[in-house]
PDB file of N, CA and C in Angstrom:
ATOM      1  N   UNK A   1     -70.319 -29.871 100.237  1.00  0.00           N
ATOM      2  CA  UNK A   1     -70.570 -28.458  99.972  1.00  0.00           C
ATOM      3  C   UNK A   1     -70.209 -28.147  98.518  1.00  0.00           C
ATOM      4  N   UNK A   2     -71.574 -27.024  97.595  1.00  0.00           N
ATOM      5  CA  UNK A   2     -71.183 -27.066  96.143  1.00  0.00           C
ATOM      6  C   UNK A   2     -70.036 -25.794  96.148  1.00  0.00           C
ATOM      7  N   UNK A   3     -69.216 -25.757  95.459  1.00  0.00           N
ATOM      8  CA  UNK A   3     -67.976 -24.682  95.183  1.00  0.00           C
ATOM      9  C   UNK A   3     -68.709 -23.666  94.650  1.00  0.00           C
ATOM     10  N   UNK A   4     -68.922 -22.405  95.266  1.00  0.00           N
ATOM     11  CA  UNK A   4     -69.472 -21.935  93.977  1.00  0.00           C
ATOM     12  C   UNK A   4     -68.454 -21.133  93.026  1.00  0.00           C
ATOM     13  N   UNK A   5     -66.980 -21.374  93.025  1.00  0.00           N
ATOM     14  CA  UNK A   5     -66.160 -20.585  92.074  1.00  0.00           C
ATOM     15  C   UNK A   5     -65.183 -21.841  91.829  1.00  0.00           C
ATOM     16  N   UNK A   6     -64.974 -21.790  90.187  1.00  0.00           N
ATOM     17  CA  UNK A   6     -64.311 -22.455  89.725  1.00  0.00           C
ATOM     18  C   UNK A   6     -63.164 -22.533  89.097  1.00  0.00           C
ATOM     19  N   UNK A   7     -62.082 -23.341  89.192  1.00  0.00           N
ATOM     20  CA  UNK A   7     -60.893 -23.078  88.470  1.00  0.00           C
ATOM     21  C   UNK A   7     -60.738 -22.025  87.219  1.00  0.00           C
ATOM     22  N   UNK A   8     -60.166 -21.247  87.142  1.00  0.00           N
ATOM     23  CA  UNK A   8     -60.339 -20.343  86.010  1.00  0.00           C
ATOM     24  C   UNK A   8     -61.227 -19.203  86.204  1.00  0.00           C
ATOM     25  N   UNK A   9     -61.750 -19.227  87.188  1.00  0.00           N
ATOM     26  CA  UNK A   9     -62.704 -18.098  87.284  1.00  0.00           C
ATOM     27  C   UNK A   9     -62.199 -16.708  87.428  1.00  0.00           C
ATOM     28  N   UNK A  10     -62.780 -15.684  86.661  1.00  0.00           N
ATOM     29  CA  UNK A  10     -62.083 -14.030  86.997  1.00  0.00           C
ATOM     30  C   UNK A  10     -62.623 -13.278  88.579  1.00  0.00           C
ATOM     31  N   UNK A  11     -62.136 -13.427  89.198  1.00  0.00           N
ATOM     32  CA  UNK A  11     -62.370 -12.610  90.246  1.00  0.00           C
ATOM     33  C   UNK A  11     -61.782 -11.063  90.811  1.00  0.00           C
ATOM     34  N   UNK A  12     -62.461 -10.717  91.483  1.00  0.00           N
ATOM     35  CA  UNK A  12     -62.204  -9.341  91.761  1.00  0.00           C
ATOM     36  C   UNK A  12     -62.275  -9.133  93.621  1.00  0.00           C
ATOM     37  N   UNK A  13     -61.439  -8.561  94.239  1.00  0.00           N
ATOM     38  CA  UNK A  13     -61.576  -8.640  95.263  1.00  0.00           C
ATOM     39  C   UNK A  13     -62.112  -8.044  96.179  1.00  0.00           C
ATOM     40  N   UNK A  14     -62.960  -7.837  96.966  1.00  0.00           N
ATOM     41  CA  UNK A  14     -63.973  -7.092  97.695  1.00  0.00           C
ATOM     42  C   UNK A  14     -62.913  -6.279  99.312  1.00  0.00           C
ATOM     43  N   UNK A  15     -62.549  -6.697  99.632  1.00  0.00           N
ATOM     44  CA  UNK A  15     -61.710  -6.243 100.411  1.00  0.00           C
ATOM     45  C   UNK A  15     -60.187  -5.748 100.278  1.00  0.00           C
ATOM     46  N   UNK A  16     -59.659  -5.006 101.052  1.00  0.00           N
ATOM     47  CA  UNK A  16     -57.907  -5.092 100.860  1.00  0.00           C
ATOM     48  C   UNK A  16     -57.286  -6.419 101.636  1.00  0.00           C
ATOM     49  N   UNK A  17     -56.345  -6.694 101.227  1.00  0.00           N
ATOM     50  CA  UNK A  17     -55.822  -8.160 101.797  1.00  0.00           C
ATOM     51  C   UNK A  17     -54.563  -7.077 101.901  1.00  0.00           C
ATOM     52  N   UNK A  18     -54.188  -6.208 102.913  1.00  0.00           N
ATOM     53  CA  UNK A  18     -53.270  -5.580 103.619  1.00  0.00           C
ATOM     54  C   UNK A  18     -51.421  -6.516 103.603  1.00  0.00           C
ATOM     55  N   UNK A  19     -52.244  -7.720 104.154  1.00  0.00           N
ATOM     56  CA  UNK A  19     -50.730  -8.244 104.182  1.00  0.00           C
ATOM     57  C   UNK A  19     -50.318  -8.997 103.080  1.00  0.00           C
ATOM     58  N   UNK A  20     -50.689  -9.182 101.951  1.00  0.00           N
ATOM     59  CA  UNK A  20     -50.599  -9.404 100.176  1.00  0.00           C
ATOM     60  C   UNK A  20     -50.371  -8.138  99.774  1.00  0.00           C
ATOM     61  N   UNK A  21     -50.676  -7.202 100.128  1.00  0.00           N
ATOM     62  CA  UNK A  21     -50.283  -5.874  99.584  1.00  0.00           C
ATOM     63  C   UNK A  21     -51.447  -6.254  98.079  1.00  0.00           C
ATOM     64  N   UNK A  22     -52.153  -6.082  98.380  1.00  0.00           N
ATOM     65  CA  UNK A  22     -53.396  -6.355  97.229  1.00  0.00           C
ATOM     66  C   UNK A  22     -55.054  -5.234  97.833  1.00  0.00           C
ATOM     67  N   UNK A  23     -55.131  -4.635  96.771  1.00  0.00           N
ATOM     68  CA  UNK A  23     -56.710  -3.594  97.375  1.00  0.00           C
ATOM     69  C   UNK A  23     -57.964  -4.372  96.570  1.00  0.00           C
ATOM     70  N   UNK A  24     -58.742  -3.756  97.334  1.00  0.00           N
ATOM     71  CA  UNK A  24     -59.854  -3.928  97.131  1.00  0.00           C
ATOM     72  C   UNK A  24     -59.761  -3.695  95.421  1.00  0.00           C
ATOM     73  N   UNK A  25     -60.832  -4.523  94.945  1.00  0.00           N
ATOM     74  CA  UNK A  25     -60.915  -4.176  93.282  1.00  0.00           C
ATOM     75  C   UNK A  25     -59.910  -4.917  92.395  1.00  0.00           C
ATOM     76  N   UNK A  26     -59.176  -5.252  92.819  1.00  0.00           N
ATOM     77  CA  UNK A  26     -57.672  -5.827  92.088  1.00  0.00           C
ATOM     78  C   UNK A  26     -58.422  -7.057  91.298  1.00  0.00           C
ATOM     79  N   UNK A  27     -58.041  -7.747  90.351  1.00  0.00           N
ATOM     80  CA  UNK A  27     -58.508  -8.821  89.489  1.00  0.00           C
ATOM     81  C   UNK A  27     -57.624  -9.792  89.595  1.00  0.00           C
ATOM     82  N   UNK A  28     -58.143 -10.812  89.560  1.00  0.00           N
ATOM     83  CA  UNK A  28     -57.509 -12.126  89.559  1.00  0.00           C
ATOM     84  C   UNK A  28     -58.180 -13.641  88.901  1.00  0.00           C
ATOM     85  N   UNK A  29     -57.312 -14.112  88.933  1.00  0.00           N
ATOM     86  CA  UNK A  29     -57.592 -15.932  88.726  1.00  0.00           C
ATOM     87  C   UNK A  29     -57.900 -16.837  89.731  1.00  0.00           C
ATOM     88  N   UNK A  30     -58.522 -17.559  89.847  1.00  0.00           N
ATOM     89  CA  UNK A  30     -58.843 -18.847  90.303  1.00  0.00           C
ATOM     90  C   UNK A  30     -57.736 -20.118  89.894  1.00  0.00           C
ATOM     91  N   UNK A  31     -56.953 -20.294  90.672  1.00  0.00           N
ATOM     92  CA  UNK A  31     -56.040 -21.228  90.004  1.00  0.00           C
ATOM     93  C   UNK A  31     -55.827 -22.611  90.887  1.00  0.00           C
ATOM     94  N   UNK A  32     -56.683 -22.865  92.017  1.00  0.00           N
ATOM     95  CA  UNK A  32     -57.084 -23.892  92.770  1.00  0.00           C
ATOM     96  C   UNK A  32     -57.424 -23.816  94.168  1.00  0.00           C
ATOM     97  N   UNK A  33     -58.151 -24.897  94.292  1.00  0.00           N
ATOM     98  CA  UNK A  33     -59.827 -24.858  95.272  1.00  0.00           C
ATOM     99  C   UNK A  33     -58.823 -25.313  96.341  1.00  0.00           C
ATOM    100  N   UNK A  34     -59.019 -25.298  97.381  1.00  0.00           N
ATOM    101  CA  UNK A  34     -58.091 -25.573  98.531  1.00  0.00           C
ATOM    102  C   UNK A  34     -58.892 -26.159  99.366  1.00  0.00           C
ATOM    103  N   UNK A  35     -59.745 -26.090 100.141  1.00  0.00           N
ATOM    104  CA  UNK A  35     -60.482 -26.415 100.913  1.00  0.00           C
ATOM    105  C   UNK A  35     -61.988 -25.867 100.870  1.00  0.00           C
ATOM    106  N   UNK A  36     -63.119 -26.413 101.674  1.00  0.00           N
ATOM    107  CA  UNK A  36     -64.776 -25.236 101.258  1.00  0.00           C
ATOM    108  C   UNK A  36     -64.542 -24.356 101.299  1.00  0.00           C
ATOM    109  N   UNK A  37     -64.531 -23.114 100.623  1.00  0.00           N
ATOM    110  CA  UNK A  37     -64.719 -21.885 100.633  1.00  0.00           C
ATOM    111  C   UNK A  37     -63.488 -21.034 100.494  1.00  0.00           C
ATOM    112  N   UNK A  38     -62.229 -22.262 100.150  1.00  0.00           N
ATOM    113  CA  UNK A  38     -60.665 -21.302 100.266  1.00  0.00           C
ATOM    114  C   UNK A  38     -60.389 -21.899  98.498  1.00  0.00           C
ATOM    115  N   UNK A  39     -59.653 -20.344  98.449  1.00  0.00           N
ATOM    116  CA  UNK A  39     -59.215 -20.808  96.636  1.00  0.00           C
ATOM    117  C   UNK A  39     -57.693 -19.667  96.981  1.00  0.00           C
ATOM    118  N   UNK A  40     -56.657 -20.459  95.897  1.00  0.00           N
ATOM    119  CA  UNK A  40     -55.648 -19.811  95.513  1.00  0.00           C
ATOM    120  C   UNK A  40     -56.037 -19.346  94.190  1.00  0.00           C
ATOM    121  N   UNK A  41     -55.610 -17.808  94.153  1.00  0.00           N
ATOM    122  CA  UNK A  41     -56.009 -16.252  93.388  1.00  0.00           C
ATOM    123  C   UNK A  41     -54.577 -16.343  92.820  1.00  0.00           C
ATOM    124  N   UNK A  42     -54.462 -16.075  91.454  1.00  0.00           N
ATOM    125  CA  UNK A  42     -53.445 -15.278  91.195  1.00  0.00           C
ATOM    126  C   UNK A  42     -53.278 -14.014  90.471  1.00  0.00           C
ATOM    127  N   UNK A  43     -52.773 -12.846  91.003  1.00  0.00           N
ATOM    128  CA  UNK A  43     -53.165 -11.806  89.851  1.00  0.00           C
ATOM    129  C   UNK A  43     -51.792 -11.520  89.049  1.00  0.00           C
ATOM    130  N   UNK A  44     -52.105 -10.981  87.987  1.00  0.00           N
ATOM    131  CA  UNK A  44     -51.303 -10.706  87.082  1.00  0.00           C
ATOM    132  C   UNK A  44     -51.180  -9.455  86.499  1.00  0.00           C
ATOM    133  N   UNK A  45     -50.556  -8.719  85.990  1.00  0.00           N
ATOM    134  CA  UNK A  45     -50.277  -7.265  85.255  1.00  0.00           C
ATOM    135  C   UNK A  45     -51.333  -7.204  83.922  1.00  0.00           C
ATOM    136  N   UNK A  46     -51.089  -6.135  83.233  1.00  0.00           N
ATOM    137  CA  UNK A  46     -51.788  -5.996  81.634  1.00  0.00           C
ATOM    138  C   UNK A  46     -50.902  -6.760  80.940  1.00  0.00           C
ATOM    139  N   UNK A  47     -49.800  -7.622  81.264  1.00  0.00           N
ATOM    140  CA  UNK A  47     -48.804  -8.261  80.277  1.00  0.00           C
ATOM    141  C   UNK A  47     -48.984  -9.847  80.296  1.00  0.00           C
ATOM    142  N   UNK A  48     -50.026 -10.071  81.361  1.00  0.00           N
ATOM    143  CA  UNK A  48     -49.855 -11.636  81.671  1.00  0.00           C
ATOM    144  C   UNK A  48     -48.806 -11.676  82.817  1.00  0.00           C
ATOM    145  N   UNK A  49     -47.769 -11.137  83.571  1.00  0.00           N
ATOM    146  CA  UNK A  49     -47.498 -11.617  84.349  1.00  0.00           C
ATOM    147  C   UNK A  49     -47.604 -11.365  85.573  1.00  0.00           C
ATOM    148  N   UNK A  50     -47.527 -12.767  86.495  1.00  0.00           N
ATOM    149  CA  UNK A  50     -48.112 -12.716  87.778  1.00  0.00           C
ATOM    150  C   UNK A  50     -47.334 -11.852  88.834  1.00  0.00           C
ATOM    151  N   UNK A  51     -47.713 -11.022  90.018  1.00  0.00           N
ATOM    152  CA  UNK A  51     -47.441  -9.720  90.473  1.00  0.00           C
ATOM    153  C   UNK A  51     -47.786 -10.671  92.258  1.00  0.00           C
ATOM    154  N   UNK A  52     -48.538 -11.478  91.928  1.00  0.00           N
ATOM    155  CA  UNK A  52     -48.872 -12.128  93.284  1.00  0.00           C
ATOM    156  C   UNK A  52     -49.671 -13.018  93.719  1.00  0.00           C
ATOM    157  N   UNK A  53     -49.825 -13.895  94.340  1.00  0.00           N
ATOM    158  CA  UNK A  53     -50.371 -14.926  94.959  1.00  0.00           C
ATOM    159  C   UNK A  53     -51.218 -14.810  96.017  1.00  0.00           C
ATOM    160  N   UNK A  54     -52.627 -15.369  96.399  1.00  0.00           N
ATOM    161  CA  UNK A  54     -53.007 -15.354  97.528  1.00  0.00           C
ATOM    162  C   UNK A  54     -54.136 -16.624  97.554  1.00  0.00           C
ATOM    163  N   UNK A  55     -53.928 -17.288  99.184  1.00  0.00           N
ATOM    164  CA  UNK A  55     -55.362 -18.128  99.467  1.00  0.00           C
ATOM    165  C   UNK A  55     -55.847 -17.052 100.047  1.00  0.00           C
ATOM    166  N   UNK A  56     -57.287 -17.276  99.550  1.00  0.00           N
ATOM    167  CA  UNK A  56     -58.188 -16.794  99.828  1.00  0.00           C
ATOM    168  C   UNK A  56     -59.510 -16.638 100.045  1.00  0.00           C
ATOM    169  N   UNK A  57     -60.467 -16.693 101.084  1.00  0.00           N
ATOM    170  CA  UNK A  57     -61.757 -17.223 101.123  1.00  0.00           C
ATOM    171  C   UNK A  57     -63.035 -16.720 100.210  1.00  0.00           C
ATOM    172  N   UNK A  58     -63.922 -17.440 100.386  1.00  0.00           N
ATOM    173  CA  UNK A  58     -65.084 -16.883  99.152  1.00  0.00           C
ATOM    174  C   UNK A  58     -65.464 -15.688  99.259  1.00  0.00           C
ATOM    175  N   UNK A  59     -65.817 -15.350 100.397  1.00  0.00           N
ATOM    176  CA  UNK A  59     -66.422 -13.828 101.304  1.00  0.00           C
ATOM    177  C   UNK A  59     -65.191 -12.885 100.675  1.00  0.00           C
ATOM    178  N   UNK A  60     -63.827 -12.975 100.409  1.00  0.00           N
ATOM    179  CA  UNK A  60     -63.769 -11.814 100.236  1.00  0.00           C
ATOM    180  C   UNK A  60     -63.299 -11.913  98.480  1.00  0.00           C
ATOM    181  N   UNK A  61     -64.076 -12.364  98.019  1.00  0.00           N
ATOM    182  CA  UNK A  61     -64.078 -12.535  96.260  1.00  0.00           C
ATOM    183  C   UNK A  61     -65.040 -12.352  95.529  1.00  0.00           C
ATOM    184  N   UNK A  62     -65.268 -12.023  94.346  1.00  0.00           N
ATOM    185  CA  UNK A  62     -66.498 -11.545  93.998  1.00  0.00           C
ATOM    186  C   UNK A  62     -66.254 -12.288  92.434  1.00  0.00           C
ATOM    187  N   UNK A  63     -66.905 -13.461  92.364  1.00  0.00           N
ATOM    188  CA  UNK A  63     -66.784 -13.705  90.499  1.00  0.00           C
ATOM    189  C   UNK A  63     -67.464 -12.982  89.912  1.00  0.00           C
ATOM    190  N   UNK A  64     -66.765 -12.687  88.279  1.00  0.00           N
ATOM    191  CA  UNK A  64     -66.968 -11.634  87.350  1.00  0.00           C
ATOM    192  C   UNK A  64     -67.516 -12.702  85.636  1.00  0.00           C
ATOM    193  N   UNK A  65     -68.281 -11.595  85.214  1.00  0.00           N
ATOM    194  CA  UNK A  65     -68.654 -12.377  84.108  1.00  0.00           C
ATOM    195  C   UNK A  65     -68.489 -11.689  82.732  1.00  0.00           C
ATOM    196  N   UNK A  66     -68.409 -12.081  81.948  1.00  0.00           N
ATOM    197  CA  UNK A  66     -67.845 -11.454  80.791  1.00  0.00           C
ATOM    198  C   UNK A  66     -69.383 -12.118  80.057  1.00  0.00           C
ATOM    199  N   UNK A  67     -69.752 -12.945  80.202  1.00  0.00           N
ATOM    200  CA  UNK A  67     -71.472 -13.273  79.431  1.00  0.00           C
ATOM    201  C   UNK A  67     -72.343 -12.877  79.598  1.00  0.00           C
ATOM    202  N   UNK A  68     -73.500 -12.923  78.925  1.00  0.00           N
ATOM    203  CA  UNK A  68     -74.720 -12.946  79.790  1.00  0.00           C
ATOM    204  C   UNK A  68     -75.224 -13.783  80.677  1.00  0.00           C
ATOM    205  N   UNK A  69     -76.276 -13.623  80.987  1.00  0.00           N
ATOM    206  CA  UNK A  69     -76.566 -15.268  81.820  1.00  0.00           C
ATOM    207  C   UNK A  69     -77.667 -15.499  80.658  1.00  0.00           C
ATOM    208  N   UNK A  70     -77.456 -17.108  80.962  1.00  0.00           N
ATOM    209  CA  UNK A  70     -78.090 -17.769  79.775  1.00  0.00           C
ATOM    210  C   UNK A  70     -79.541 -17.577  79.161  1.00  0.00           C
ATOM    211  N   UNK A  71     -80.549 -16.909  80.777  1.00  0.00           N
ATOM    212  CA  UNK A  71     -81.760 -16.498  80.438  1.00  0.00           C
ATOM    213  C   UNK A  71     -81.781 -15.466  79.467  1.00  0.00           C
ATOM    214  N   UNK A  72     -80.778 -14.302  79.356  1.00  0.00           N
ATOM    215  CA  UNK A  72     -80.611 -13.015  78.289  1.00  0.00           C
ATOM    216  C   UNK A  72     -79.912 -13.187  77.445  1.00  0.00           C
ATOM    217  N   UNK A  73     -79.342 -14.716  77.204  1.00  0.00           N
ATOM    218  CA  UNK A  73     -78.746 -14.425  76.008  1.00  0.00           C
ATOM    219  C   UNK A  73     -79.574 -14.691  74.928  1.00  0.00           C
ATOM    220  N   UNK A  74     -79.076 -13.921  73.632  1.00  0.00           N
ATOM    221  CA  UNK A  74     -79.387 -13.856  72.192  1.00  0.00           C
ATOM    222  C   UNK A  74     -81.178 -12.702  72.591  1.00  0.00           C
ATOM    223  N   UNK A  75     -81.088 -11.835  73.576  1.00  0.00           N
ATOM    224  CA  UNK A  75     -82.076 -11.102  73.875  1.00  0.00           C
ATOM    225  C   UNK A  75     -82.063  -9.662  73.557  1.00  0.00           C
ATOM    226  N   UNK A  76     -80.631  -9.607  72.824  1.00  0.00           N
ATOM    227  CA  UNK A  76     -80.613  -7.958  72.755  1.00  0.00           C
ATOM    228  C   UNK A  76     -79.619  -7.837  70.974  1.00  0.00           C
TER     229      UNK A  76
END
């Protein structure tokens, strides 16, 4: 099975994870693949430091992009 999120990746979370005490929307890291479809998240403050930990499955993560995609780039 292909991963589709990768170490380092910015994610954002689509659900509340209630018992992380983490909401919906919160931002995070990708900081390792665990099993198909499970990744450990870490989020962090505006200072860099980390506030909390979670595994967590693909369904409730949403990767974020700071690029274009490669078809639009150098298009505007």
């Amino acid at each position: 099975m292909e991963q589709k999120l990768k170490i380092l990746d910015v994610v954002a979370l689509v659900e509340d994870v209630p018992e992380r005490h983490l909401r919906r929307g919160e931002l995070g890291t990708v900081v390792e693949y665990l099993a198909p479809g499970v990744y450990d998240v870490e989020f962090c403050d505006n200072l860099g430091r980390a506030y909390a930990f979670a595994s967590l499955r693909e369904e409730q993560l949403m990767r974020l992009f700071t690029e274009p995609a490669p078809e639009l780039a150098g298009t505007y």
